[in-house]
Structures are given as structure tokens and as C-alpha cells.
PDB file of N, CA and C in Angstrom:
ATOM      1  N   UNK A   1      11.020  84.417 -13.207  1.00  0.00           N
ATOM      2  CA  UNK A   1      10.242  84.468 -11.987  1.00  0.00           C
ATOM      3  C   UNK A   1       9.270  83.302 -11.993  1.00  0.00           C
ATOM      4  N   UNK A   2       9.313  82.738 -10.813  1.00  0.00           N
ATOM      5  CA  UNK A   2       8.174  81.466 -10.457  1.00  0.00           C
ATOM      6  C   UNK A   2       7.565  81.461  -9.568  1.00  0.00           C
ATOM      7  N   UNK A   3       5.671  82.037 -10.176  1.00  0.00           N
ATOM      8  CA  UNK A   3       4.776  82.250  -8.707  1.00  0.00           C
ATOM      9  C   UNK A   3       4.425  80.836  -8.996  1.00  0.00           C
ATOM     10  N   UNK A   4       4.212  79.994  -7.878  1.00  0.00           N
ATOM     11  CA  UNK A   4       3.541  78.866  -7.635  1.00  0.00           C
ATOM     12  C   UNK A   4       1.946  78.946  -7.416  1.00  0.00           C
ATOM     13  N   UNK A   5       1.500  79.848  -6.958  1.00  0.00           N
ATOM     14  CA  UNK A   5       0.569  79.996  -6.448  1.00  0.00           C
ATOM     15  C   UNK A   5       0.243  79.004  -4.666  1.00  0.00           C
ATOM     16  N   UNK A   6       1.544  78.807  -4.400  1.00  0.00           N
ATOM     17  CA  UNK A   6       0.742  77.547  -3.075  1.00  0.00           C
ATOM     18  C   UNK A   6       1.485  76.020  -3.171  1.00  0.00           C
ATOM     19  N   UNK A   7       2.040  75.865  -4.240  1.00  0.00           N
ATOM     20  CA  UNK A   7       2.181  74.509  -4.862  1.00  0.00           C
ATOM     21  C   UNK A   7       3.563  74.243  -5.327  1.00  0.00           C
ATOM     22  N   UNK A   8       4.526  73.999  -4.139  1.00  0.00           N
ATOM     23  CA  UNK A   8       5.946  74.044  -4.169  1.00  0.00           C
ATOM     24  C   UNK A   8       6.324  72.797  -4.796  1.00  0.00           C
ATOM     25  N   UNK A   9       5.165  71.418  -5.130  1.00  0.00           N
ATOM     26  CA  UNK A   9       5.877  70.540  -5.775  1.00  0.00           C
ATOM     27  C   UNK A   9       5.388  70.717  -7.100  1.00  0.00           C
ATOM     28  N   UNK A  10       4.736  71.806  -7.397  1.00  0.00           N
ATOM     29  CA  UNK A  10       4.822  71.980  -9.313  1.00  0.00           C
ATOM     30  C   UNK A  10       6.207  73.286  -9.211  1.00  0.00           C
ATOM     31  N   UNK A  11       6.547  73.653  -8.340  1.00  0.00           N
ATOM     32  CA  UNK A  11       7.522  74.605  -8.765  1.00  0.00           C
ATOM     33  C   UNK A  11       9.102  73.771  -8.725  1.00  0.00           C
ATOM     34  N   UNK A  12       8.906  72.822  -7.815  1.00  0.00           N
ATOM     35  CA  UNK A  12      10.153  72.174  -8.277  1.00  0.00           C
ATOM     36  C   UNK A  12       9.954  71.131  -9.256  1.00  0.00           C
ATOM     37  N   UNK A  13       9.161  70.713  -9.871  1.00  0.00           N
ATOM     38  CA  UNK A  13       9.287  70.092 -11.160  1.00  0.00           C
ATOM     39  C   UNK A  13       9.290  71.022 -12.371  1.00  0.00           C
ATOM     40  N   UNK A  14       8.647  72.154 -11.989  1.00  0.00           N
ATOM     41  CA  UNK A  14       9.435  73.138 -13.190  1.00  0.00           C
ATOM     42  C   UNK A  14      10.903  73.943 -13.222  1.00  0.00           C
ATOM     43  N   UNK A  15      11.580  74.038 -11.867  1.00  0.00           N
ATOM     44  CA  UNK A  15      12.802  73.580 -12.052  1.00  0.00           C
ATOM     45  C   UNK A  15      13.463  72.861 -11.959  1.00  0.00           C
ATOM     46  N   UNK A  16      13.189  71.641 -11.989  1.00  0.00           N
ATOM     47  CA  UNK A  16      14.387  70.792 -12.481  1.00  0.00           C
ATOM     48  C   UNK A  16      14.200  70.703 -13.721  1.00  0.00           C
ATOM     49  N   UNK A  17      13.221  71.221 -14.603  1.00  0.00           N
ATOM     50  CA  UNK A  17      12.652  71.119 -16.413  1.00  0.00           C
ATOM     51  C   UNK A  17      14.012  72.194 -16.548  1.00  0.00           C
ATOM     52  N   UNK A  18      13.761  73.410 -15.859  1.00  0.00           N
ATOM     53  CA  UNK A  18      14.361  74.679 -16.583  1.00  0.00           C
ATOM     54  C   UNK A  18      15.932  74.087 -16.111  1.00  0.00           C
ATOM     55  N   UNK A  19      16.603  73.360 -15.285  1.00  0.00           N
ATOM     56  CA  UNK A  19      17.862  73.123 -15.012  1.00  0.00           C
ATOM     57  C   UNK A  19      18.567  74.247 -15.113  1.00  0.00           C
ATOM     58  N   UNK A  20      18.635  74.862 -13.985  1.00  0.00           N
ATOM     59  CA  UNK A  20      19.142  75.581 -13.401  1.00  0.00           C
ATOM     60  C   UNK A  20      20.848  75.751 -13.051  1.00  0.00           C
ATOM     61  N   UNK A  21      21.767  77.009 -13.125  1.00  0.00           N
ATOM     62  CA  UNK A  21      23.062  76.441 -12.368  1.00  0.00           C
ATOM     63  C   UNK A  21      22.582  77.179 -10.694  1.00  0.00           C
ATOM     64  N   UNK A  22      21.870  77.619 -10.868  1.00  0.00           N
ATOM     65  CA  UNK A  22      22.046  78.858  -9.268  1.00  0.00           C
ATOM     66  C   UNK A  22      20.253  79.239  -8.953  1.00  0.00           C
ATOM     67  N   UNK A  23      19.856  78.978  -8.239  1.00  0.00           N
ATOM     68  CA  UNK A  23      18.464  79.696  -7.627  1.00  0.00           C
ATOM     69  C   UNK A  23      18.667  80.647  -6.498  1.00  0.00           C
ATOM     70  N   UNK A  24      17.537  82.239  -6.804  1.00  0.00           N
ATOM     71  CA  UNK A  24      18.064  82.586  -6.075  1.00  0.00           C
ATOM     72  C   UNK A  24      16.851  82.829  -5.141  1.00  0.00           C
ATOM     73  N   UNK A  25      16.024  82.721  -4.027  1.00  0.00           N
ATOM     74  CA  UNK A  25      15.148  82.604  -3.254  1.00  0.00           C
ATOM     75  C   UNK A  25      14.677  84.311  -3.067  1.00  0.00           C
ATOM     76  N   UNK A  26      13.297  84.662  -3.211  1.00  0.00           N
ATOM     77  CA  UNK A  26      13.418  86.257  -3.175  1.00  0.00           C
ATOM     78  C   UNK A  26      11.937  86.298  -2.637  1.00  0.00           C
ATOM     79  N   UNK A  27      11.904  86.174  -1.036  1.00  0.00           N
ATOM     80  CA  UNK A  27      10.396  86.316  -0.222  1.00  0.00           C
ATOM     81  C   UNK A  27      10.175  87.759  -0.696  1.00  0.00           C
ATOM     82  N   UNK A  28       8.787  88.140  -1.010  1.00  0.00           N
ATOM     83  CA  UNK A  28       8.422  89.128  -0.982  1.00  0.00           C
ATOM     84  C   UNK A  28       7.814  89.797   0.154  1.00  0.00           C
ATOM     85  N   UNK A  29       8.531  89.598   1.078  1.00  0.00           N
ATOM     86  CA  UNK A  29       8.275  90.153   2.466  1.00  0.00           C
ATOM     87  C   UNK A  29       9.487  90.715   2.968  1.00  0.00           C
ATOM     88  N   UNK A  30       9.229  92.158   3.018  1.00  0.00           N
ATOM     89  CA  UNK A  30      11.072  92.821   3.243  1.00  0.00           C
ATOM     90  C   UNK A  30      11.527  92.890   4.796  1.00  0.00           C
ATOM     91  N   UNK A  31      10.393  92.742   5.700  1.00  0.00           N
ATOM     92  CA  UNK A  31      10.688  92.070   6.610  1.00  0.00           C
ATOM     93  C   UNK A  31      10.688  90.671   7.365  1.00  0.00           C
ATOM     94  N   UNK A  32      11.646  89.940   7.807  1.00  0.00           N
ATOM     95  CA  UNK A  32      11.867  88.260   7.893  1.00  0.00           C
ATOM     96  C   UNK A  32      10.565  88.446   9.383  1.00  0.00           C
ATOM     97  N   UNK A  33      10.003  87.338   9.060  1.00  0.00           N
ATOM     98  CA  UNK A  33       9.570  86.707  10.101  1.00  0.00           C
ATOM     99  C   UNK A  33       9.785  85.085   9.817  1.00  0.00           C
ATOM    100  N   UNK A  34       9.987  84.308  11.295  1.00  0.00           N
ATOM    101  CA  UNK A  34       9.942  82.820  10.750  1.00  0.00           C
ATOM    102  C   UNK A  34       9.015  82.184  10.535  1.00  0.00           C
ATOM    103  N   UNK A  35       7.762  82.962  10.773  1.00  0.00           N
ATOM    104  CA  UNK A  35       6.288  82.670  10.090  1.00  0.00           C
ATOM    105  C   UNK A  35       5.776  82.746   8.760  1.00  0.00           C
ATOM    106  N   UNK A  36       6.860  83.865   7.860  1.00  0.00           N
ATOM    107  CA  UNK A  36       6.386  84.183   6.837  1.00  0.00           C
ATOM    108  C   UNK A  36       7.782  83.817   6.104  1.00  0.00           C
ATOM    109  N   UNK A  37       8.566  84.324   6.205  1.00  0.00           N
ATOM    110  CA  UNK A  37       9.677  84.353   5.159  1.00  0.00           C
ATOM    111  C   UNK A  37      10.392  82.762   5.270  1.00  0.00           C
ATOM    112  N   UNK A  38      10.436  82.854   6.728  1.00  0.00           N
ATOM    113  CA  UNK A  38      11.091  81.889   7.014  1.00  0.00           C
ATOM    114  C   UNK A  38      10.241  80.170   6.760  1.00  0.00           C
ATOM    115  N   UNK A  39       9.411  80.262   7.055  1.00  0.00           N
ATOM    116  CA  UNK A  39       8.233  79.409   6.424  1.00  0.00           C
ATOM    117  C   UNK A  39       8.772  78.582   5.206  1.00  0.00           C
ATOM    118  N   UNK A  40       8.320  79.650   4.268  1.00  0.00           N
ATOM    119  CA  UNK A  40       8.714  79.688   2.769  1.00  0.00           C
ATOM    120  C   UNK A  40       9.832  78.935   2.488  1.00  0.00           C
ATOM    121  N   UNK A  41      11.073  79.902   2.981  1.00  0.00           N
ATOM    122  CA  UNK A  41      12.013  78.916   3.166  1.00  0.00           C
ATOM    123  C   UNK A  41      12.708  78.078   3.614  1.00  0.00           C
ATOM    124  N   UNK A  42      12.091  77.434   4.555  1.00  0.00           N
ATOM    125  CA  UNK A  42      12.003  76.173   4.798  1.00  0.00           C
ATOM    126  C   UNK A  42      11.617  75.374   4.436  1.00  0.00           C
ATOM    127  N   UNK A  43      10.319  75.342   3.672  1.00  0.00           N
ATOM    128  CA  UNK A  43       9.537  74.787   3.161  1.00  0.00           C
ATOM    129  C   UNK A  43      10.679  74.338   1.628  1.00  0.00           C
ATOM    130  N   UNK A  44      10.881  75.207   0.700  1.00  0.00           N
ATOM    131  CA  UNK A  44      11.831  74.988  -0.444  1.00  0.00           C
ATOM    132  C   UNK A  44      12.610  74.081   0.124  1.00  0.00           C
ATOM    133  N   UNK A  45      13.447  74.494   1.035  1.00  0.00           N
ATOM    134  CA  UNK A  45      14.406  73.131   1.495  1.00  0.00           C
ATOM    135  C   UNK A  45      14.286  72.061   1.939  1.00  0.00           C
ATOM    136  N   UNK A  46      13.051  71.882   2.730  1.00  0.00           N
ATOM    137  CA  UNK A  46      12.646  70.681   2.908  1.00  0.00           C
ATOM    138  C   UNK A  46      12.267  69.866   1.804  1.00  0.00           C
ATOM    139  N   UNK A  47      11.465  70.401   0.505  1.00  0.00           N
ATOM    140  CA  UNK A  47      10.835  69.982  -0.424  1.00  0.00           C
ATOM    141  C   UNK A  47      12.520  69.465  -1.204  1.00  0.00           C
ATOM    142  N   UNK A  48      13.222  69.987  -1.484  1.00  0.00           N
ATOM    143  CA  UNK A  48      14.485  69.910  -2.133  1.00  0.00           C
ATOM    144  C   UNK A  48      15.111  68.646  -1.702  1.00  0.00           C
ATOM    145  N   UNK A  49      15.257  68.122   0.092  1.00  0.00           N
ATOM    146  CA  UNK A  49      15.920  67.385   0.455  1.00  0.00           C
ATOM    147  C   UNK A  49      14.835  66.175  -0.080  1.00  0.00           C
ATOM    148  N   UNK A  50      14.012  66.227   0.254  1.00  0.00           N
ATOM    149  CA  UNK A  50      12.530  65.216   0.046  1.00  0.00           C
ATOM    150  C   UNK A  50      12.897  65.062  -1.286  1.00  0.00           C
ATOM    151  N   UNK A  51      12.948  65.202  -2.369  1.00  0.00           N
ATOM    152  CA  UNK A  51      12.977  64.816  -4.393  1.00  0.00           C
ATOM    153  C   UNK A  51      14.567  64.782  -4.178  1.00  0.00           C
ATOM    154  N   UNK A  52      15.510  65.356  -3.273  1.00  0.00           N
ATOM    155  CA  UNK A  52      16.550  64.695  -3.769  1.00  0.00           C
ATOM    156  C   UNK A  52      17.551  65.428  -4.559  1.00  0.00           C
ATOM    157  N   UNK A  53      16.836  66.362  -4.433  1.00  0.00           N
ATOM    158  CA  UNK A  53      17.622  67.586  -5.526  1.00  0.00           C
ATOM    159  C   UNK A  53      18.610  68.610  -4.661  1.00  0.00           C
ATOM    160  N   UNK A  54      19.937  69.001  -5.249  1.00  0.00           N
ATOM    161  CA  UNK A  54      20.746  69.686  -4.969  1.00  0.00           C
ATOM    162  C   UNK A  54      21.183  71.061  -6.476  1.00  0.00           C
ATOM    163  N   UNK A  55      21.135  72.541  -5.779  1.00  0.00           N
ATOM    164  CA  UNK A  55      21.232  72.988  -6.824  1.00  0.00           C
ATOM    165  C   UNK A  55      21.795  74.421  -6.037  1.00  0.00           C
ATOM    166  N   UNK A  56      22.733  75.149  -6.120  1.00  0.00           N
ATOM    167  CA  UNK A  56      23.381  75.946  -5.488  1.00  0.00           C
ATOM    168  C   UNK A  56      22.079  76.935  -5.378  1.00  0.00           C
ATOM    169  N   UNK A  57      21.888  77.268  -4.117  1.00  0.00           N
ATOM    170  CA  UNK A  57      20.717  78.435  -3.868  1.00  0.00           C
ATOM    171  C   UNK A  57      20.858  79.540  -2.715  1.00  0.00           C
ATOM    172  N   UNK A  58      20.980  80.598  -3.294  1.00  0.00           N
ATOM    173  CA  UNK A  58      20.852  81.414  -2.319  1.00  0.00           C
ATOM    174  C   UNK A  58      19.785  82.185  -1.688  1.00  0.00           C
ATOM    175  N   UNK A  59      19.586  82.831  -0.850  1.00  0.00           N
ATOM    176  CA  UNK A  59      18.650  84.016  -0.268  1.00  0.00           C
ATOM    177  C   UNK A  59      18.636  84.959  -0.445  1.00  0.00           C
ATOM    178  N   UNK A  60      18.071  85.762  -0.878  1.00  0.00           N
ATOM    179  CA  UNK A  60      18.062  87.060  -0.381  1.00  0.00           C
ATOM    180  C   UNK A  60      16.606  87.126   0.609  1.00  0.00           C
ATOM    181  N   UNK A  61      16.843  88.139   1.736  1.00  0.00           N
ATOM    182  CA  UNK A  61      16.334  88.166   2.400  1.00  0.00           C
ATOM    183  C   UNK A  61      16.493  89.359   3.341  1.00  0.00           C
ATOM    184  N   UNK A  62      15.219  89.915   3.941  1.00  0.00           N
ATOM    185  CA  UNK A  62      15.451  90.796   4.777  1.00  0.00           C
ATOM    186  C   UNK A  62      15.545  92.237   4.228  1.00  0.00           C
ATOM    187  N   UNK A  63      14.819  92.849   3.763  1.00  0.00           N
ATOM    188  CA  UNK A  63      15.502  94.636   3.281  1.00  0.00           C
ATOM    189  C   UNK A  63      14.330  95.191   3.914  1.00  0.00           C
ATOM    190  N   UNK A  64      14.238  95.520   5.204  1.00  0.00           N
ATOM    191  CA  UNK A  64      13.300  96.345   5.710  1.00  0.00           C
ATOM    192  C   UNK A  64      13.616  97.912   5.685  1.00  0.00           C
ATOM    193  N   UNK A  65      15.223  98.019   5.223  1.00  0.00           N
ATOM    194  CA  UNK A  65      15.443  99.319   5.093  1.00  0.00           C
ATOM    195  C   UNK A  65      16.157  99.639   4.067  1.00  0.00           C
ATOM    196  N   UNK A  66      16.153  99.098   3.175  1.00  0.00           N
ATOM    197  CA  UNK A  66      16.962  99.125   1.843  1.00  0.00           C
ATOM    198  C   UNK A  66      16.440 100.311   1.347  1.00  0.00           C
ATOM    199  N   UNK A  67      17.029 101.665   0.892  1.00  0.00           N
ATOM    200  CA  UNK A  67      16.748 102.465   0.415  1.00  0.00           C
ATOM    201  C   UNK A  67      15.939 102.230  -1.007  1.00  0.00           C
ATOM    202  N   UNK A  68      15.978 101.333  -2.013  1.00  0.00           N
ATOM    203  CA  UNK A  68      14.737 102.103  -3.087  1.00  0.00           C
ATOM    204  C   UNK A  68      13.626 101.084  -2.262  1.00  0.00           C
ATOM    205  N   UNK A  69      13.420 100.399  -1.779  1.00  0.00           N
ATOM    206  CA  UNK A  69      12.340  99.838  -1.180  1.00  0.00           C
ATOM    207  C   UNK A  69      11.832 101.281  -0.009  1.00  0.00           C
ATOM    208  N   UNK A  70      12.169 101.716   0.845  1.00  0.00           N
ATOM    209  CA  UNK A  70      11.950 102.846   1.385  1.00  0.00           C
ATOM    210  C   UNK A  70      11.391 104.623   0.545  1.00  0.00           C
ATOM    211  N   UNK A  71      12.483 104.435  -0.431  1.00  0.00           N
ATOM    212  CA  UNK A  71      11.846 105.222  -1.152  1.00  0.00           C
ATOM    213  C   UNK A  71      10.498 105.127  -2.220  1.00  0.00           C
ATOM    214  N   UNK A  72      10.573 104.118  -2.433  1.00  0.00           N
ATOM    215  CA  UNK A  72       9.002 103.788  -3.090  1.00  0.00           C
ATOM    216  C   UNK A  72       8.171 103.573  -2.383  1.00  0.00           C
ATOM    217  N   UNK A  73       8.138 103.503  -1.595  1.00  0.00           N
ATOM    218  CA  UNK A  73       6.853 103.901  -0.302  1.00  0.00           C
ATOM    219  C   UNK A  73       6.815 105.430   0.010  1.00  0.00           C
ATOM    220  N   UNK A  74       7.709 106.327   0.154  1.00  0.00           N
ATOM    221  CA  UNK A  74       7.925 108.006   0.424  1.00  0.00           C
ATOM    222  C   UNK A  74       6.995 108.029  -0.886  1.00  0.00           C
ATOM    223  N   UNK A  75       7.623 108.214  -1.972  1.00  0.00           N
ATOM    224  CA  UNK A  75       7.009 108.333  -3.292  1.00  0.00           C
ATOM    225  C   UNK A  75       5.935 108.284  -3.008  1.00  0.00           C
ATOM    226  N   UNK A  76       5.203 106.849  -3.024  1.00  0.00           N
ATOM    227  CA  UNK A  76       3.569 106.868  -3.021  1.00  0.00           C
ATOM    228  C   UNK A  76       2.632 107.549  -1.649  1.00  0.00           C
ATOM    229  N   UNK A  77       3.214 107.368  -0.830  1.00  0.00           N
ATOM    230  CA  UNK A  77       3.060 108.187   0.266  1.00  0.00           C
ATOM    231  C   UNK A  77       2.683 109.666  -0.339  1.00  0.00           C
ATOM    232  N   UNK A  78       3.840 110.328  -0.771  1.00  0.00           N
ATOM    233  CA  UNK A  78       3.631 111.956  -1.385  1.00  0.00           C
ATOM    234  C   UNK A  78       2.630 111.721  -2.028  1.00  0.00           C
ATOM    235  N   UNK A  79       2.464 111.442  -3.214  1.00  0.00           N
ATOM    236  CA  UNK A  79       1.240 110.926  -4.092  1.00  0.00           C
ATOM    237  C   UNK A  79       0.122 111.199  -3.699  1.00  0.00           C
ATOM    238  N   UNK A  80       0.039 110.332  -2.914  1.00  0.00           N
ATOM    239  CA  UNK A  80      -1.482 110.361  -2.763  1.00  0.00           C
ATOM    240  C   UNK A  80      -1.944 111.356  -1.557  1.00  0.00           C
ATOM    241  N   UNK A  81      -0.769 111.640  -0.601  1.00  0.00           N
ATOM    242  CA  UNK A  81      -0.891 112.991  -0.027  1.00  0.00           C
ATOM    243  C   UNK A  81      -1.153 114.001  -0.930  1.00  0.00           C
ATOM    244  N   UNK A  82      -0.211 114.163  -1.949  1.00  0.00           N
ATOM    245  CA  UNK A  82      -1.027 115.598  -3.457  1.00  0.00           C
ATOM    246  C   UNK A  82      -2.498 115.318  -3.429  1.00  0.00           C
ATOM    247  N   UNK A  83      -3.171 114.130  -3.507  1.00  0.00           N
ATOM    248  CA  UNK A  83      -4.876 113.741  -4.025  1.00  0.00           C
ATOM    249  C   UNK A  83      -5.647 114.204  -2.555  1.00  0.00           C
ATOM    250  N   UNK A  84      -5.160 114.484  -1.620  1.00  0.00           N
ATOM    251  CA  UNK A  84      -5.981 114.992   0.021  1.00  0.00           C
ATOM    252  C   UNK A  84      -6.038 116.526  -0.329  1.00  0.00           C
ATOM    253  N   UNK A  85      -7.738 116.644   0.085  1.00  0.00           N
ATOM    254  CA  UNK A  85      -8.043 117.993   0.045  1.00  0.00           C
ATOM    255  C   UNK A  85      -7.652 118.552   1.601  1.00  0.00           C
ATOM    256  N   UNK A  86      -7.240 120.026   1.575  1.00  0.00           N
ATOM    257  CA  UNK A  86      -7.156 120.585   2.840  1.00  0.00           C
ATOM    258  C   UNK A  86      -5.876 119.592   3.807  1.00  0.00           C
ATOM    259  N   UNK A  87      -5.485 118.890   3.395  1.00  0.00           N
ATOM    260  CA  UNK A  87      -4.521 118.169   3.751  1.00  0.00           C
ATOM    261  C   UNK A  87      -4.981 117.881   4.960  1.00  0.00           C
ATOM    262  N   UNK A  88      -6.042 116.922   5.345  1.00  0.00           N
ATOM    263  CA  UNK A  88      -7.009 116.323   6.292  1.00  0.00           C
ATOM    264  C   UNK A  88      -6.745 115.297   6.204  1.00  0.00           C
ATOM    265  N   UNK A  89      -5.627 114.424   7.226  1.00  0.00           N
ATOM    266  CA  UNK A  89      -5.187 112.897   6.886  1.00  0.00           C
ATOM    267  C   UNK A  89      -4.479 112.735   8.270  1.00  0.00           C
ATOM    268  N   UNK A  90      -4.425 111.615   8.402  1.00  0.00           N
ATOM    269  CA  UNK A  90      -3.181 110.441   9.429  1.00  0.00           C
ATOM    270  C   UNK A  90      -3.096 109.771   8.555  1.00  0.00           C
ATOM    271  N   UNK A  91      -1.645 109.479   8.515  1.00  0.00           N
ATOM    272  CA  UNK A  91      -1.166 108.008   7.918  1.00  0.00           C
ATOM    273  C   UNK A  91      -0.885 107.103   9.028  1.00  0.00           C
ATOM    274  N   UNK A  92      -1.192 106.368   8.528  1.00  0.00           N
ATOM    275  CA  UNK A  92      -1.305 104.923   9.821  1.00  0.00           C
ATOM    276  C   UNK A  92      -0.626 103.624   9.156  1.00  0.00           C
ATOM    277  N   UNK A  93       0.385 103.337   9.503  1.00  0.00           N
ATOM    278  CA  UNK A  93       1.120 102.207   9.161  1.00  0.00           C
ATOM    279  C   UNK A  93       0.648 100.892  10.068  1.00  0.00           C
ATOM    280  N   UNK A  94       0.356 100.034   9.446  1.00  0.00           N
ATOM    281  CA  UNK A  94      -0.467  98.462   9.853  1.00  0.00           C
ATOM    282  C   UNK A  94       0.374  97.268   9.320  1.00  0.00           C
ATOM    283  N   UNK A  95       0.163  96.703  10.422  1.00  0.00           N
ATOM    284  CA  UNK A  95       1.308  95.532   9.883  1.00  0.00           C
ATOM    285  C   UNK A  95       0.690  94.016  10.772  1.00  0.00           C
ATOM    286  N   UNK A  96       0.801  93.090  10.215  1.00  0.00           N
ATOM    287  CA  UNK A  96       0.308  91.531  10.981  1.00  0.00           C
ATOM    288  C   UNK A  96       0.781  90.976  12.052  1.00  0.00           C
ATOM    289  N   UNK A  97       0.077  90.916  13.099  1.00  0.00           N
ATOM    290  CA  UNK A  97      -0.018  90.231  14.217  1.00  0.00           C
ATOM    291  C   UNK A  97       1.600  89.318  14.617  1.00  0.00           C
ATOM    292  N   UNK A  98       1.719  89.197  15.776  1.00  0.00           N
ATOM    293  CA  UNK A  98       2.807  87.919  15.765  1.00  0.00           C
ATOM    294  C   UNK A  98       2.656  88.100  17.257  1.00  0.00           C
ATOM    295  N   UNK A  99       2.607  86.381  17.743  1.00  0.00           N
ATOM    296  CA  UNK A  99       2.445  86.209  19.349  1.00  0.00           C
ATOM    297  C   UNK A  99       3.785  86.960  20.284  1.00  0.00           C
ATOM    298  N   UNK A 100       3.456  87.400  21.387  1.00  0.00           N
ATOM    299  CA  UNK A 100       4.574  88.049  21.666  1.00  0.00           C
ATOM    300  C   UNK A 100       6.021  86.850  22.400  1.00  0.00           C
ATOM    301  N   UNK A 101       5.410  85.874  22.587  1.00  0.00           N
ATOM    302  CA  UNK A 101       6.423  84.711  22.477  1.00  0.00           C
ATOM    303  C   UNK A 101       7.515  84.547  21.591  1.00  0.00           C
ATOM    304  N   UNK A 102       6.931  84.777  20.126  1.00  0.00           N
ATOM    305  CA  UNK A 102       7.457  84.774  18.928  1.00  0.00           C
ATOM    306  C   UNK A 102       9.024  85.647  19.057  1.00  0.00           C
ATOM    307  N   UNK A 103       8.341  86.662  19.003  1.00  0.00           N
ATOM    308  CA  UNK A 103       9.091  88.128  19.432  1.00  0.00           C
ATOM    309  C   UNK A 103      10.403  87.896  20.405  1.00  0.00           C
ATOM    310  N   UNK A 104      10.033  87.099  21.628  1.00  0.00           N
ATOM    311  CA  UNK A 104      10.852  86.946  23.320  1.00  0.00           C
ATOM    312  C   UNK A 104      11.704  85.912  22.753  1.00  0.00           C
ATOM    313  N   UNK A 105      11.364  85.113  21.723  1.00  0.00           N
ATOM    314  CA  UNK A 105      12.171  84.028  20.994  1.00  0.00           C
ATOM    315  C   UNK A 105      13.387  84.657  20.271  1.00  0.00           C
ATOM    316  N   UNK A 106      12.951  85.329  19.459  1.00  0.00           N
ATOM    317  CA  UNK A 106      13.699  86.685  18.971  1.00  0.00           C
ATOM    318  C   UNK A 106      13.503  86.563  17.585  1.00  0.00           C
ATOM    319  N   UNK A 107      12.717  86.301  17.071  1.00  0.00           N
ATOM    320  CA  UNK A 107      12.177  86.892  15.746  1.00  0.00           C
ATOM    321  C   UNK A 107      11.893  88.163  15.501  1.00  0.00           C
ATOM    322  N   UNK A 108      12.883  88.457  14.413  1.00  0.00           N
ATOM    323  CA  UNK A 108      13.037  89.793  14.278  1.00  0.00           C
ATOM    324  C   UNK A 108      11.908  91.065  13.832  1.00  0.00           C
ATOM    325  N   UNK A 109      10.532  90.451  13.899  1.00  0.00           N
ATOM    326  CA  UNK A 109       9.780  90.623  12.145  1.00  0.00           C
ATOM    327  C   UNK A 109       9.249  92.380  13.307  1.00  0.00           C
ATOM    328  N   UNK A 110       8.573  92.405  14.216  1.00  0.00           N
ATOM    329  CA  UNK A 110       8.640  93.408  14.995  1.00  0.00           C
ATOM    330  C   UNK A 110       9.401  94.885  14.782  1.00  0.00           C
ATOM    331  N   UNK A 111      10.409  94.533  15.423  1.00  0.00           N
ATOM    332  CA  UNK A 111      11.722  95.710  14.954  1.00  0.00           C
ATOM    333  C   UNK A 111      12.139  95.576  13.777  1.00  0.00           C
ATOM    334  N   UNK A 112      11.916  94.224  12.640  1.00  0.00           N
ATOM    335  CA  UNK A 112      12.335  95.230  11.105  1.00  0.00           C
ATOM    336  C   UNK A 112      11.114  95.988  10.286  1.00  0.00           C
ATOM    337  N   UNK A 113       9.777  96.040  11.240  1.00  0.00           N
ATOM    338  CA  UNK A 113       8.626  96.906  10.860  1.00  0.00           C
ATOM    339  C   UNK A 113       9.271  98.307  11.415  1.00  0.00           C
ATOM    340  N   UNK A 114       9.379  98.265  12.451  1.00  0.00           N
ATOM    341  CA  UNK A 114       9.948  99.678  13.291  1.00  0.00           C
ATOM    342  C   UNK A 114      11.150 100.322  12.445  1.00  0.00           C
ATOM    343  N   UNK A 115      11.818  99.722  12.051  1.00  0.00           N
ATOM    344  CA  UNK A 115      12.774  99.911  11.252  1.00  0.00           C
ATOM    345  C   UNK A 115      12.078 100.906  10.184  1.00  0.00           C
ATOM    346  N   UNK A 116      11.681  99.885   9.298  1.00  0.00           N
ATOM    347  CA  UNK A 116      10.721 100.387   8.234  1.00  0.00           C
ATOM    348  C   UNK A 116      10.038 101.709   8.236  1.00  0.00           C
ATOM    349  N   UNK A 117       9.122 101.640   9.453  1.00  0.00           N
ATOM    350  CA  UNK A 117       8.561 103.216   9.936  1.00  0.00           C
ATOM    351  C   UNK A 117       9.342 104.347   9.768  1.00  0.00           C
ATOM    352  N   UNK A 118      10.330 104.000  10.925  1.00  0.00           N
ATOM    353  CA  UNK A 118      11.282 105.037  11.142  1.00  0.00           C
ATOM    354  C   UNK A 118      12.320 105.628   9.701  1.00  0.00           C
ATOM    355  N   UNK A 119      12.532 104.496   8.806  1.00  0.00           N
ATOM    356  CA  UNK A 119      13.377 104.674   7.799  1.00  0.00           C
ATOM    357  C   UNK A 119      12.432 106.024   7.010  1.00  0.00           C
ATOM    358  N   UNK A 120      10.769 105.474   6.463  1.00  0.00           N
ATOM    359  CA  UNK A 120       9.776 106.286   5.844  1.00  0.00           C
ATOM    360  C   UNK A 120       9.510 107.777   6.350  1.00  0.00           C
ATOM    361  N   UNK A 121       9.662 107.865   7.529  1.00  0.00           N
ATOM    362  CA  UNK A 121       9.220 108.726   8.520  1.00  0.00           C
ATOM    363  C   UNK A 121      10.599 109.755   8.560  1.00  0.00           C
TER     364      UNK A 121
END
């Protein structure tokens, strides 16, 4: 695993050190937006074409409803529902902004939150 912290040209000089046969790209955002996920990766590829480097890479991307990602949210969900006295609660699911342009464009990041809800729910 390679957090950069921000700094995609120390992460590709530490792989081309580690020489790689296969990278595999893994946003930690299980829903795509082209603000966030997509960003990211773009950014890798641009940086890649820029140094010149070619190295078989794939994506993964997108699991807004992938069952153990869904279920580890139920899980902690229950959890901390057990720690509520009198069982006196709303759960309120919150999620980041995106212009509604974005959306009419058809970025998906919207409906794979809804997704998400509905999968938990």
C-alpha cells in the first residue's frame, strides 16, 4: 500500500524503485465521483504520461454496494445502536456536496450514495 499523503510525484518515484509488473489503483471512495475518484485518477495518469512511464494498471473502482462494504457499516451501525439508552436516536446519513450540473452531466456520485442508503437500510 502507497499513501502519498498529496504528493503523486514521490509516489511515482517510489514506484518505479519498487518496479512493479501490475498496479492496481484502489480510491478509497466506494462511491465514483469525477471530483473525487475520478480526480485521483486522472491525476496518476496524467503524472504517468508526463515521466514517461508505462506499467499495466488497473482500477478498481466504484463498490457503493458491494456487500462486505455494506455490511460493515450494518455492523457498526448495530453497535453503537446497543450503546443508545432507551433507544432515543435518528440515524442520519451525510454525504458531500456536488453542483447539480455535475449530476445533469451524469456523474454518478449522487445515486451511488442512494444506492448505498438503500443497500444499509
Amino acid at each position: 500500500m502507497l499513501s502519498t499523503g498529496g504528493s503523486l510525484s514521490f509516489a511515482i518515484e517510489t514506484v518505479k524503485k519498487y518496479n512493479p509488473n501490475e498496479i492496481i489503483l484502489l480510491p478509497l471512495y466506494p462511491q465514483f465521483s469525477a471530483s473525487t475518484s475520478g480526480s485521483s485518477i486522472n491525476e496518476w495518469k496524467d503524472l504517468c504520461k508526463k515521466e514517461i512511464y508505462q506499467v499495466k494498471t488497473k482500477t478498481i473502482c466504484c463498490y457503493p454496494t458491494e456487500n462486505n462494504f455494506i455490511e460493515s457499516h450494518i455492523l457498526l451501525i448495530k453497535k453503537t445502536i446497543q450503546t443508545i439508552k432507551n433507544n432515543n436516536f435518528k440515524l442520519i446519513f451525510s454525504e458531500h456536496g456536488l453542483p447539480e450540473s455535475k449530476i445533469k452531466k451524469g456523474d454518478p456520485y449522487q445515486w451511488h450514495v442512494q444506492e448505498t442508503v438503500k443497500e444499509i437500510i
